[in-house]
Protein backbone atom coordinates (compact mmCIF):
# COMPACT_ATOMS: atom_id res chain seq x y z
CA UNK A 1 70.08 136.04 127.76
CA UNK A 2 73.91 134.74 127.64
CA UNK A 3 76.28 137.23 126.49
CA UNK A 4 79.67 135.91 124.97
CA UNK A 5 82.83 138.15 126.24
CA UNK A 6 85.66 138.58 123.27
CA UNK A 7 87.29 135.94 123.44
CA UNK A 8 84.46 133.50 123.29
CA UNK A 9 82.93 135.44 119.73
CA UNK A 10 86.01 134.94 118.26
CA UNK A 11 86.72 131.51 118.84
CA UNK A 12 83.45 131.05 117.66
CA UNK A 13 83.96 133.16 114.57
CA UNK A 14 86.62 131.39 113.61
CA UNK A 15 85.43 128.20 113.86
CA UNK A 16 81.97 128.99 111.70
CA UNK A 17 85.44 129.96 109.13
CA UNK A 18 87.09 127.19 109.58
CA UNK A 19 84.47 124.93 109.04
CA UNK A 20 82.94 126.67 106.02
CA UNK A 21 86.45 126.68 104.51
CA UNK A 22 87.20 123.34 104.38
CA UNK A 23 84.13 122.31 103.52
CA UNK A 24 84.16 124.16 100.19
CA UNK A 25 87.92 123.21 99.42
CA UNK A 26 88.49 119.82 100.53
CA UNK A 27 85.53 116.80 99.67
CA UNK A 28 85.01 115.55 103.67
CA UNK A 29 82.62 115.02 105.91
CA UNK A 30 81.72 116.92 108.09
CA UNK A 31 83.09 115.86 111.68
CA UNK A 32 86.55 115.89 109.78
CA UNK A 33 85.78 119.46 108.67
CA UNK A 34 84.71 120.22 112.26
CA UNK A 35 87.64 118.27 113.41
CA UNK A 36 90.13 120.10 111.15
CA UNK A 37 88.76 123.64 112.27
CA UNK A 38 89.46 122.90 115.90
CA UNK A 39 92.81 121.98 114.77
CA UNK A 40 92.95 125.14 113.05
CA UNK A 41 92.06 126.94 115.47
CA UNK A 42 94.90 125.43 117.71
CA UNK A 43 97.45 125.57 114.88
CA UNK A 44 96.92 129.65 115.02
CA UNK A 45 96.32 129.97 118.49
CA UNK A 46 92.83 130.84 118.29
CA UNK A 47 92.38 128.08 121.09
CA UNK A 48 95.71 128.02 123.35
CA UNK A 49 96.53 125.30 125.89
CA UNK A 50 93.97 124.89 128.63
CA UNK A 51 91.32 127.18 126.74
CA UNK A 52 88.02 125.87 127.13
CA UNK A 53 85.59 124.65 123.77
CA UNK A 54 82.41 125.85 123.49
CA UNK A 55 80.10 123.04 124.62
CA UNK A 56 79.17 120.34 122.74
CA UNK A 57 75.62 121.45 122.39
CA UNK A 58 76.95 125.02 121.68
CA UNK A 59 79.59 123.83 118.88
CA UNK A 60 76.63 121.66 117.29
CA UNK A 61 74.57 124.80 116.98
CA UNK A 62 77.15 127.34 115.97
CA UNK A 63 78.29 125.33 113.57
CA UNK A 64 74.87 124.24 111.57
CA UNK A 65 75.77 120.46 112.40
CA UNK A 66 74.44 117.44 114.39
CA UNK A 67 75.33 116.90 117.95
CA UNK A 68 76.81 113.16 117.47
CA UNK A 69 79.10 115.16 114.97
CA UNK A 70 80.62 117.33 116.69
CA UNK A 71 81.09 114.46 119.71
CA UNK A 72 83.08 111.97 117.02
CA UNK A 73 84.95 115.21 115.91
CA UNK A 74 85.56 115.67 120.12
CA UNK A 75 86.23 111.68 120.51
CA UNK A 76 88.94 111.81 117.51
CA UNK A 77 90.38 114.99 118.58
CA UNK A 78 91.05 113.04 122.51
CA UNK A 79 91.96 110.16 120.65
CA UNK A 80 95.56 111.92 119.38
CA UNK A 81 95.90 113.65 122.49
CA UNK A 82 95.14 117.16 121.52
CA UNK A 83 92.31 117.72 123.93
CA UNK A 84 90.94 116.72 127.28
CA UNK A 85 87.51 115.65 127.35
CA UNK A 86 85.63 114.73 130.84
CA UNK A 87 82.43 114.44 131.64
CA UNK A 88 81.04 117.26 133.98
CA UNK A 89 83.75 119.57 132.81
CA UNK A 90 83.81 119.64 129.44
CA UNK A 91 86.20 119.96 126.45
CA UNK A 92 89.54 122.18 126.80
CA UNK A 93 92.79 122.27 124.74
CA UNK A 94 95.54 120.09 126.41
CA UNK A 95 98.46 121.58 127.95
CA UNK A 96 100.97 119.11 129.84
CA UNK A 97 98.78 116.35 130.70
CA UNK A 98 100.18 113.07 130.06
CA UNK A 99 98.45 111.31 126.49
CA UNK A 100 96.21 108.75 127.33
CA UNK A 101 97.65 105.31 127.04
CA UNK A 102 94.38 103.16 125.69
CA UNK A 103 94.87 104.24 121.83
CA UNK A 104 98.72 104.47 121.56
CA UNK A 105 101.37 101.86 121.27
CA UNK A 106 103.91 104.50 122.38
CA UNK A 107 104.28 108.18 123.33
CA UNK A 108 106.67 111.13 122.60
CA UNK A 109 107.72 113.33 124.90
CA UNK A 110 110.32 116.31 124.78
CA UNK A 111 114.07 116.01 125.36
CA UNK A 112 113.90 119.76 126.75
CA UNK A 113 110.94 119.88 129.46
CA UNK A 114 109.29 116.63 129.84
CA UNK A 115 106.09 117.22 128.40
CA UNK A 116 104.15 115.34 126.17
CA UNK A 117 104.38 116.08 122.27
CA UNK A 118 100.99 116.34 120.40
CA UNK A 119 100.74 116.11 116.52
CA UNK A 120 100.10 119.63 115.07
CA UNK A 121 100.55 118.81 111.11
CA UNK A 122 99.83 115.89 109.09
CA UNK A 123 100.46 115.22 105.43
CA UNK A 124 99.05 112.10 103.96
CA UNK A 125 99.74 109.85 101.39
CA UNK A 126 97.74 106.76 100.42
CA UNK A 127 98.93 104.37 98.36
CA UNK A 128 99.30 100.21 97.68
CA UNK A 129 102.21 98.26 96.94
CA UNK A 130 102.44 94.13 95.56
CA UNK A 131 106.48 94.07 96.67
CA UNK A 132 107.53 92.30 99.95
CA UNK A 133 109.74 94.67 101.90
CA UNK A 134 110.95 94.63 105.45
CA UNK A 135 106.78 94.62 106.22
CA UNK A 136 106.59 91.35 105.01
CA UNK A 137 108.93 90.03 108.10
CA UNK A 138 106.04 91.24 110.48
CA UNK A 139 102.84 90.83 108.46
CA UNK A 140 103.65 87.81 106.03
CA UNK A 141 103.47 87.60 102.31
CA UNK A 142 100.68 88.85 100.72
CA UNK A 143 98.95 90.14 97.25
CA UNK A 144 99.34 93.82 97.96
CA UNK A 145 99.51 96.15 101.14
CA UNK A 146 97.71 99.44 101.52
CA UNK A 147 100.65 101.85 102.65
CA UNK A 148 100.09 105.32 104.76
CA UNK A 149 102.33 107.69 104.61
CA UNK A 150 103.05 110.51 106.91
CA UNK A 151 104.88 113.30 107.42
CA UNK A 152 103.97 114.69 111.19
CA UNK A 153 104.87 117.93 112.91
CA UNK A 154 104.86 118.11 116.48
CA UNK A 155 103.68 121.68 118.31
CA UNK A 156 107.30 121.89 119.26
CA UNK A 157 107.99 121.95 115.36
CA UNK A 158 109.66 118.13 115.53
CA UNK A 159 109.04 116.29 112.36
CA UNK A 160 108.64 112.57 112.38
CA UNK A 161 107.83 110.30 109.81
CA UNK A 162 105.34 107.48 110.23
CA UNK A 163 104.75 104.62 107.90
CA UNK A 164 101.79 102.04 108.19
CA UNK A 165 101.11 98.59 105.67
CA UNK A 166 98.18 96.90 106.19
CA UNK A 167 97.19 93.76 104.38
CA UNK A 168 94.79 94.55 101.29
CA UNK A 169 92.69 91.83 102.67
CA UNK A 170 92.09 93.50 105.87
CA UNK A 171 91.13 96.83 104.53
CA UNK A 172 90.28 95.78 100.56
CA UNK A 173 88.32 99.25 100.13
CA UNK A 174 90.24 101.32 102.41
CA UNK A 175 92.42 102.82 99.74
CA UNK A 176 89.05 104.75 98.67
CA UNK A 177 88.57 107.11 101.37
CA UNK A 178 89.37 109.93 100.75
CA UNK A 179 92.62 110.99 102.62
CA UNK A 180 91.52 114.25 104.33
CA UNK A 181 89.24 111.40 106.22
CA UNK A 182 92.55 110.40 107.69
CA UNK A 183 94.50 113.60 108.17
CA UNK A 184 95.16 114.15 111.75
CA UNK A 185 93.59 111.40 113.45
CA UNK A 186 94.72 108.03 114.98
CA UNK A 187 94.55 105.53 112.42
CA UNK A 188 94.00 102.66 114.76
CA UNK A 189 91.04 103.67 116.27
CA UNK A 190 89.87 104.98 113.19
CA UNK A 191 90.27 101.15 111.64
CA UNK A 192 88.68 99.71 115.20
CA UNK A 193 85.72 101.66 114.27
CA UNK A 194 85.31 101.24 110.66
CA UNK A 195 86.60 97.62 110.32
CA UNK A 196 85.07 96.51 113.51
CA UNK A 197 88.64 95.08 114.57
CA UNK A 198 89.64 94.17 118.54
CA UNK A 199 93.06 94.67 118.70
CA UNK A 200 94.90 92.72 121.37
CA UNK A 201 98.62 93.05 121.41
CA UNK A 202 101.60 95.36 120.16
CA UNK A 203 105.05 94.14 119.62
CA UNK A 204 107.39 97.36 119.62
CA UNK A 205 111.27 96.78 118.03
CA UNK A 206 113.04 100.11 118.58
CA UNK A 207 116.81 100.52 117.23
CA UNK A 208 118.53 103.58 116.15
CA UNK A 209 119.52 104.99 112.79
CA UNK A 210 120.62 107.68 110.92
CA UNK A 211 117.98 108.25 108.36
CA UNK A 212 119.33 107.97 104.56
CA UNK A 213 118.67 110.54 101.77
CA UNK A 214 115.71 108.67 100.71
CA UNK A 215 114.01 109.33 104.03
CA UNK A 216 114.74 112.52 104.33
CA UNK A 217 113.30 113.05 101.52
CA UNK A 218 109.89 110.84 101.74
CA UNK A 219 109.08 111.91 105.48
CA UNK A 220 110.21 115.45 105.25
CA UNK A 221 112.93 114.83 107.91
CA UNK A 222 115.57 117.92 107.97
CA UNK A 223 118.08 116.69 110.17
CA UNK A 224 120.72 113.85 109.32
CA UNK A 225 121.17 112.53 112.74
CA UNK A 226 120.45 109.78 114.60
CA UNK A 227 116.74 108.66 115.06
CA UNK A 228 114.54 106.31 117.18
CA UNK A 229 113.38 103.53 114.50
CA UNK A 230 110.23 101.98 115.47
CA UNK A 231 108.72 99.40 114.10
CA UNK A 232 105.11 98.53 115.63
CA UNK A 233 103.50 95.48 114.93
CA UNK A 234 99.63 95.35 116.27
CA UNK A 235 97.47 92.12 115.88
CA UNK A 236 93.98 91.30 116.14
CA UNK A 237 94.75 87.84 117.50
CA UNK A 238 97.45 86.17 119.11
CA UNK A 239 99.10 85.17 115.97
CA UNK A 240 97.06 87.42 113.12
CA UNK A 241 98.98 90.66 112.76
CA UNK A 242 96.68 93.84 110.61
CA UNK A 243 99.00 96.36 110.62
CA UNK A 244 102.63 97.63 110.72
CA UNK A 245 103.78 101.02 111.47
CA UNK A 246 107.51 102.26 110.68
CA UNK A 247 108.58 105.62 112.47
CA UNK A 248 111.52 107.70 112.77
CA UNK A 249 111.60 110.28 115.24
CA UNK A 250 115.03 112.21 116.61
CA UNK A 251 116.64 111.32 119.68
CA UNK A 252 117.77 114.67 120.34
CA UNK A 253 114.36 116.02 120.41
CA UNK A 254 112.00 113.25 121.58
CA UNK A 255 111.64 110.69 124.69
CA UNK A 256 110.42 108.13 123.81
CA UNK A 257 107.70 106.06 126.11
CA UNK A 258 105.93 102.96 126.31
């Protein structure tokens, strides 16, 4: 018979909360209700850097939910950096280890110790657009554009602001999901996976700004000094861009990497 010390019955407790929660509040499925009550549990220090997850198997059962969900809730949660996930040793809550480089066009780090900086909040807006802005000089001219918006906090309390188009064409449903889908989780794997799409290159322009009133005001931004604009343009083929992303992020706060 296994007996669980403290610590373990509470992070289990709280996830069975978590997870029952958000499933009666928000309409989602149920790896990003698993997904979300990890975060949670992070968020509120439930599960502190370099704490170990129950295991998969474990999770699946506590939880009332299928194994391969809680391992795409795992995969997503790797995927934005905010656990470590290795065969043989399990899942644990990252601490300094550097984000993996295979799903991100570029990386934040802090100005003050070094260490990487991991999304902690998300807010979400979906939306389309038919006008030609400055995301029609990377993605061409075309009927409308499926915008995400996002207003990020990093667990050093950073804010950022994040920005994607992508061609209706690409994604013609996408605007359907249902946003908490999206909330905390790396978009471009997410549209890999869904739209079946290889991407093979990012071109990264990176300039600096001081953001106006208006995006302040859009991305949540409190401070009126200068930023690192980014604007990432990822294709599919050499010459067929599917998505740009806009971001501001402070310079006197982040590092940035590539």
């Amino acid at each position: 018979m296994i007996t669980l010390n403290r610590a373990e019955n509470s992070i289990n407790e709280n996830l069975v909360s978590q997870v029952s929660s958000i499933l009666v509040t928000q309409r989602c499925t149920k790896r990003t209700a698993v997904r979300l009550a990890i975060i949670n549990c992070i968020r509120n220090g439930v599960l502190k850097p370099g704490t170990y997850l129950p295991s998969e198997i474990s999770m699946a059962k506590i939880l009332n939910v299928s194994l391969g969900t809680v391992q795409v809730a795992l995969g997503q949660l790797r995927d934005i950096g905010l656990i470590q996930r290795r065969r043989g040793d399990g899942s644990r809550v990252s601490n300094s280890e550097p984000i993996e480089d295979t799903t991100w066009h570029f990386r934040f780090s802090s100005v003050q110790n070094g260490k990487p900086l991991r999304m902690i909040r998300s807010e979400l807006q979906i939306s389309k657009t038919s006008e030609h802005g400055y995301w029609s000089d990377f993605l061409g001219e075309h009927r409308e554009y499926l915008c995400i918006s996002r207003r990020v906090l990093m667990h050093d309390e950073t804010r950022v602001g994040a920005k994607m188009f992508i061609p209706i064409g690409i994604a013609p449903n996408f605007e359907e999901i249902n946003k908490t889908e999206l909330n905390m989780l790396n978009i471009r794997s997410y549209l890999e996976t869904r739209l079946k799409l290889k991407i093979t290159k990012c071109k990264n322009r990176v300039s600096v700004c001081t953001p106006n009133e208006s995006n302040l005001k859009e991305f949540g931004l409190i401070k009126k000094e200068p930023h690192f604009e980014i604007n990432a343009t990822v294709f599919i083929e050499p010459k067929t861009p599917v998505y740009h992303q806009y971001v501001l992020a402070p310079t006197s706060d982040i590092n940035l990497e590539f």
